[in-house]
Protein backbone atom coordinates (compact mmCIF):
# COMPACT_ATOMS: atom_id res chain seq x y z
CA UNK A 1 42.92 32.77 -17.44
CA UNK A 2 40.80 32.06 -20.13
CA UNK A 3 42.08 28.48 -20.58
CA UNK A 4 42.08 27.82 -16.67
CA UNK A 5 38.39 29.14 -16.62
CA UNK A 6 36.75 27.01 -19.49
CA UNK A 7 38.67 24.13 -17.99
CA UNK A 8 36.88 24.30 -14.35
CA UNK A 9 33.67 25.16 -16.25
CA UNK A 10 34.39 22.04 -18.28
CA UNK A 11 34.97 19.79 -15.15
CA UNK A 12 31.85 21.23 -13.78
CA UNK A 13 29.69 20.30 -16.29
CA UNK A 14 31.49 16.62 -16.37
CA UNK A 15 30.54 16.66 -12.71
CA UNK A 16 26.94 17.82 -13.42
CA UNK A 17 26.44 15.15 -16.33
CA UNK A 18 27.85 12.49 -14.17
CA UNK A 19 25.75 12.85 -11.19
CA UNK A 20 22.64 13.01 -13.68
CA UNK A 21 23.57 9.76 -15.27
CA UNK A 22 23.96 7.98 -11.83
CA UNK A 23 20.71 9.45 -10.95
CA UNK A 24 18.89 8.62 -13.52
CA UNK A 25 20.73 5.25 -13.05
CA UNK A 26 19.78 4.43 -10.32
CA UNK A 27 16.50 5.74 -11.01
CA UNK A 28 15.53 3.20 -13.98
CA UNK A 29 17.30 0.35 -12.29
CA UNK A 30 15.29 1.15 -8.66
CA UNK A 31 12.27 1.46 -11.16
CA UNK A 32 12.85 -2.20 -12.38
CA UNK A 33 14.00 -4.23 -9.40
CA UNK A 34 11.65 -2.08 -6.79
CA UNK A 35 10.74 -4.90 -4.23
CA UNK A 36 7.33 -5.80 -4.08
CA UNK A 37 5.20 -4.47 -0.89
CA UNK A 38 4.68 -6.91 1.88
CA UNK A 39 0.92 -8.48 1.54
CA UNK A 40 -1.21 -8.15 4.61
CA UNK A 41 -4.37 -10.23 5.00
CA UNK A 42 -7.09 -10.94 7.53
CA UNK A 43 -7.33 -14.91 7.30
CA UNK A 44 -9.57 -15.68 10.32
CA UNK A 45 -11.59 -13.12 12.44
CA UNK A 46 -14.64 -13.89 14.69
CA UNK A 47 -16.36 -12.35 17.76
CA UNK A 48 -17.37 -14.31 20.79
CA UNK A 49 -18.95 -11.14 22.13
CA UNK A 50 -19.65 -7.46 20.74
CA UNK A 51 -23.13 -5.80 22.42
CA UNK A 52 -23.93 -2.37 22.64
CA UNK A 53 -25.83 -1.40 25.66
CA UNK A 54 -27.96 1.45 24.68
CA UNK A 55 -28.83 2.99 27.72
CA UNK A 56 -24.76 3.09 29.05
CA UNK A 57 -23.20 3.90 25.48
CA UNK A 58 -20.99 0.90 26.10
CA UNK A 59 -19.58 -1.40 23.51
CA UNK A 60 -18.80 -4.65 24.89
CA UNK A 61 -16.41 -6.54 22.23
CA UNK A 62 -14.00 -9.74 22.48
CA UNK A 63 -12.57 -9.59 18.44
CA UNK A 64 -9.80 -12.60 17.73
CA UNK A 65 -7.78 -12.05 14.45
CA UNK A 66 -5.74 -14.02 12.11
CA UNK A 67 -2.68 -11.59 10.88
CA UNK A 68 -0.84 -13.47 7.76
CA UNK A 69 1.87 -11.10 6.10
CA UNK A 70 4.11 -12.53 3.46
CA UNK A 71 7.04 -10.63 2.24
CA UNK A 72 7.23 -11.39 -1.90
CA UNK A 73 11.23 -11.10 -2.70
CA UNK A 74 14.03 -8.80 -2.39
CA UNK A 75 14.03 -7.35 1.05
CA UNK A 76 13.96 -8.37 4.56
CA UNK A 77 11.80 -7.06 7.12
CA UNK A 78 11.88 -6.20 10.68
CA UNK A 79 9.36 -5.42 12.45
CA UNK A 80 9.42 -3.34 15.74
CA UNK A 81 6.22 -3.23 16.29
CA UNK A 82 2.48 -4.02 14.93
CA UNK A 83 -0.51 -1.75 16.08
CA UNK A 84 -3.80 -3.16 15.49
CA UNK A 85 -6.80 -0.75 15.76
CA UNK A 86 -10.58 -1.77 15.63
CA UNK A 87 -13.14 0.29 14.39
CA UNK A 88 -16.89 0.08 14.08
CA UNK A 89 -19.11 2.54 11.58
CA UNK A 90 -15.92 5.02 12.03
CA UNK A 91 -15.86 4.95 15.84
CA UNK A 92 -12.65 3.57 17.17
CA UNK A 93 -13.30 0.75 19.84
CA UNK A 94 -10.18 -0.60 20.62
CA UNK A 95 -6.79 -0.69 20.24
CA UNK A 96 -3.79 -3.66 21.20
CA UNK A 97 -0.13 -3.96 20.29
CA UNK A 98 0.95 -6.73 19.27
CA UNK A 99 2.95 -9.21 22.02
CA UNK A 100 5.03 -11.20 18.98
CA UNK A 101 6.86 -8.17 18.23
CA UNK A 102 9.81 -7.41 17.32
CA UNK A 103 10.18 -9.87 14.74
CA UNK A 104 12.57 -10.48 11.86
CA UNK A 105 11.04 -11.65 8.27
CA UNK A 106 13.35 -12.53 5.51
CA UNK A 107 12.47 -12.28 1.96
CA UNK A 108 9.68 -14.93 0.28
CA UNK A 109 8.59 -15.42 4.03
CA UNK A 110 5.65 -15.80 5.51
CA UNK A 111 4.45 -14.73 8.87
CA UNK A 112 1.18 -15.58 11.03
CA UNK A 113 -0.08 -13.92 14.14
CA UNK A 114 -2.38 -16.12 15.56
CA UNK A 115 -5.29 -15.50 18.15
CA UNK A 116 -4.83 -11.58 18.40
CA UNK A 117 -7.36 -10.59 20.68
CA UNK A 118 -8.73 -7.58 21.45
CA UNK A 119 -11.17 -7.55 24.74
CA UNK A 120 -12.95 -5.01 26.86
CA UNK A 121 -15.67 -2.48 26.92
CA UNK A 122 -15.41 1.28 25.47
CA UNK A 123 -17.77 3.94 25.67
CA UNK A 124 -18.91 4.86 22.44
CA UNK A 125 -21.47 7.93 20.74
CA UNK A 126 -23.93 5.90 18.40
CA UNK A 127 -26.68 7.91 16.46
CA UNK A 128 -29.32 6.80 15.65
CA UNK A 129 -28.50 5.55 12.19
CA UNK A 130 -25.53 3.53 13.62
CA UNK A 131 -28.02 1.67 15.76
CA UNK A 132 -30.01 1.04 13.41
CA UNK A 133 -27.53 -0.79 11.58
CA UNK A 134 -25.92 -2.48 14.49
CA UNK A 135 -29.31 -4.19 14.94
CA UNK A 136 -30.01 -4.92 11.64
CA UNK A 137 -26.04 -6.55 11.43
CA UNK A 138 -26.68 -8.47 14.62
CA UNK A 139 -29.74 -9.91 13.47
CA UNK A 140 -27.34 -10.73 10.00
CA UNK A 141 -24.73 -12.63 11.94
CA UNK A 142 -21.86 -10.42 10.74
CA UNK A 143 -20.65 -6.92 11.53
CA UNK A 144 -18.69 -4.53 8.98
CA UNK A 145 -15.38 -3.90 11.32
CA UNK A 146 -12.81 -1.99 10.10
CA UNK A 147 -9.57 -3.21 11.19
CA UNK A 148 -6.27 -0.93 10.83
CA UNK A 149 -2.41 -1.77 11.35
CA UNK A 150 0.37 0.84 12.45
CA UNK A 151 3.69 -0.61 11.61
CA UNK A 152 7.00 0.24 12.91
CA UNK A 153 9.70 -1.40 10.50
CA UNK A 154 12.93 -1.09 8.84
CA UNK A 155 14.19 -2.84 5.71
CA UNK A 156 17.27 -3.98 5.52
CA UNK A 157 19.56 -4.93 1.42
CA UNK A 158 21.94 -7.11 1.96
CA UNK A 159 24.49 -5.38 4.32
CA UNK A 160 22.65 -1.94 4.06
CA UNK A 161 19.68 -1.25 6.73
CA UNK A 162 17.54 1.83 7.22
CA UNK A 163 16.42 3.18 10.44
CA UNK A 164 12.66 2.36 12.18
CA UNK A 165 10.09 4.09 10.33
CA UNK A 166 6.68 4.06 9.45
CA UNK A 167 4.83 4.28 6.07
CA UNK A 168 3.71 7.65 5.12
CA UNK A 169 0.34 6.99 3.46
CA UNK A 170 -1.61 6.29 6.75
CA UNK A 171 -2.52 3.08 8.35
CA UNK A 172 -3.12 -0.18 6.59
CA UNK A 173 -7.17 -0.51 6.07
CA UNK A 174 -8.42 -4.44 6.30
CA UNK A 175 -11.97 -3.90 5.90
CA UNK A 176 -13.37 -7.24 7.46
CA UNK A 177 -17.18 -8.90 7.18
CA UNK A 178 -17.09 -10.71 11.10
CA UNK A 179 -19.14 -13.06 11.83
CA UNK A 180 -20.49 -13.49 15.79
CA UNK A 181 -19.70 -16.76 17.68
CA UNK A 182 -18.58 -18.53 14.83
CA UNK A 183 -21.80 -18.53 13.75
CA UNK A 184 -20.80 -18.75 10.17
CA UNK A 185 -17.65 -18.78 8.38
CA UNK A 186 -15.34 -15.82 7.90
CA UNK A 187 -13.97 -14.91 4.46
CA UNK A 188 -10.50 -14.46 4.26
CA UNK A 189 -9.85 -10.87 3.38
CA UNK A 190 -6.71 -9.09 2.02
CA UNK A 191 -5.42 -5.52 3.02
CA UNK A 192 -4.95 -2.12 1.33
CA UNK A 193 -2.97 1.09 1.70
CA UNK A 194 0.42 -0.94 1.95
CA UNK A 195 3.12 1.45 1.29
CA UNK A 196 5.72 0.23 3.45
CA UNK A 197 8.60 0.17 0.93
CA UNK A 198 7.37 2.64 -1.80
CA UNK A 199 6.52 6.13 0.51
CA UNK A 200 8.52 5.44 3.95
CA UNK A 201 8.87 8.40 6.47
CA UNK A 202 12.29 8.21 8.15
């Protein structure tokens, strides 16, 4: 019994040791190859129209957008859909999803969504303060807008493909400087909070 017992303890700890060493594996050589996160930039934005009307609380708005994304290496991408939100001094004024999608995007591609508008009116609480710097912006020529994206995707290695999900760490921020009627020239501006690959929520 003794002999039969130190035997299955024996295999046990074989068992243990070898799922360690494929873990940490598979942890050092994830560590090494992890593919790069998908860049997301703002390349042209402008506003043909984007008045608040004091006495109504209405913000009238007509925001186009330039979406580039370029995937660096290693995985492919597919995207179910895009979510593009607009905000202005932390009040959300509009919202659009994206027509293009669903799209597929192989590795060392890169995609452009061209002429995403985003129209309309939307009632919105200013305080005083925000007024105050809406005027003072309008008389600038540019507005601070802060533009976010809600992805659906999945990723897919070689033959292996996860399910749709969406990143974990909250929307991606573009935090944009937009100029009104083309009035001068927008600066292309890249993206943060991308953690599409590296914190996914399945």
């Amino acid at each position: 019994m003794t002999g039969r017992r130190a035997c299955i303890d024996c295999s046990f700890c074989l068992f243990c040791n070898t799922i360690l060493c494929f873990t940490l594996v598979f942890s050092i050589v994830w560590f090494i190859f992890l593919p790069q996160e998908p860049k997301f930039s703002i390349t042209n934005a402008s506003l043909t129209n984007f008045d608040f009307i004091g006495t109504t609380r209405t913000l009238h708005y007509n925001l186009e957008l330039n979406i580039t994304i370029r995937n660096p290496k290693k995985v492919d991408i597919y995207y179910n859909s895009i979510q593009v939100i607009a905000k202005y001094k932390k009040k959300e004024f509009a919202m659009l999803t994206v027509d293009s999608t669903p799209f597929y995007q192989g590795h060392k591609n890169t995609t452009i969504l061209d002429h995403v508008v985003l129209e309309g009116q939307q009632s919105v609480e200013f305080g005083e303060p925000e007024v105050s710097k809406f005027k003072a912006e309008t008389a600038a020529g540019f507005y601070s807008i802060d533009v976010q994206l809600v992805l659906q995707v999945k990723l897919g290695y070689d033959m292996f493909k996860t399910r749709y999900y969406q990143q974990s760490g909250g929307k991606i921020d573009c935090k944009l400087k937009v100029p009104l009627r083309h009035a001068r020239r927008f600066k292309t501006t890249k993206c943060g909070n991308v953690y599409i690959i590296s914190d996914p929520v399945f």
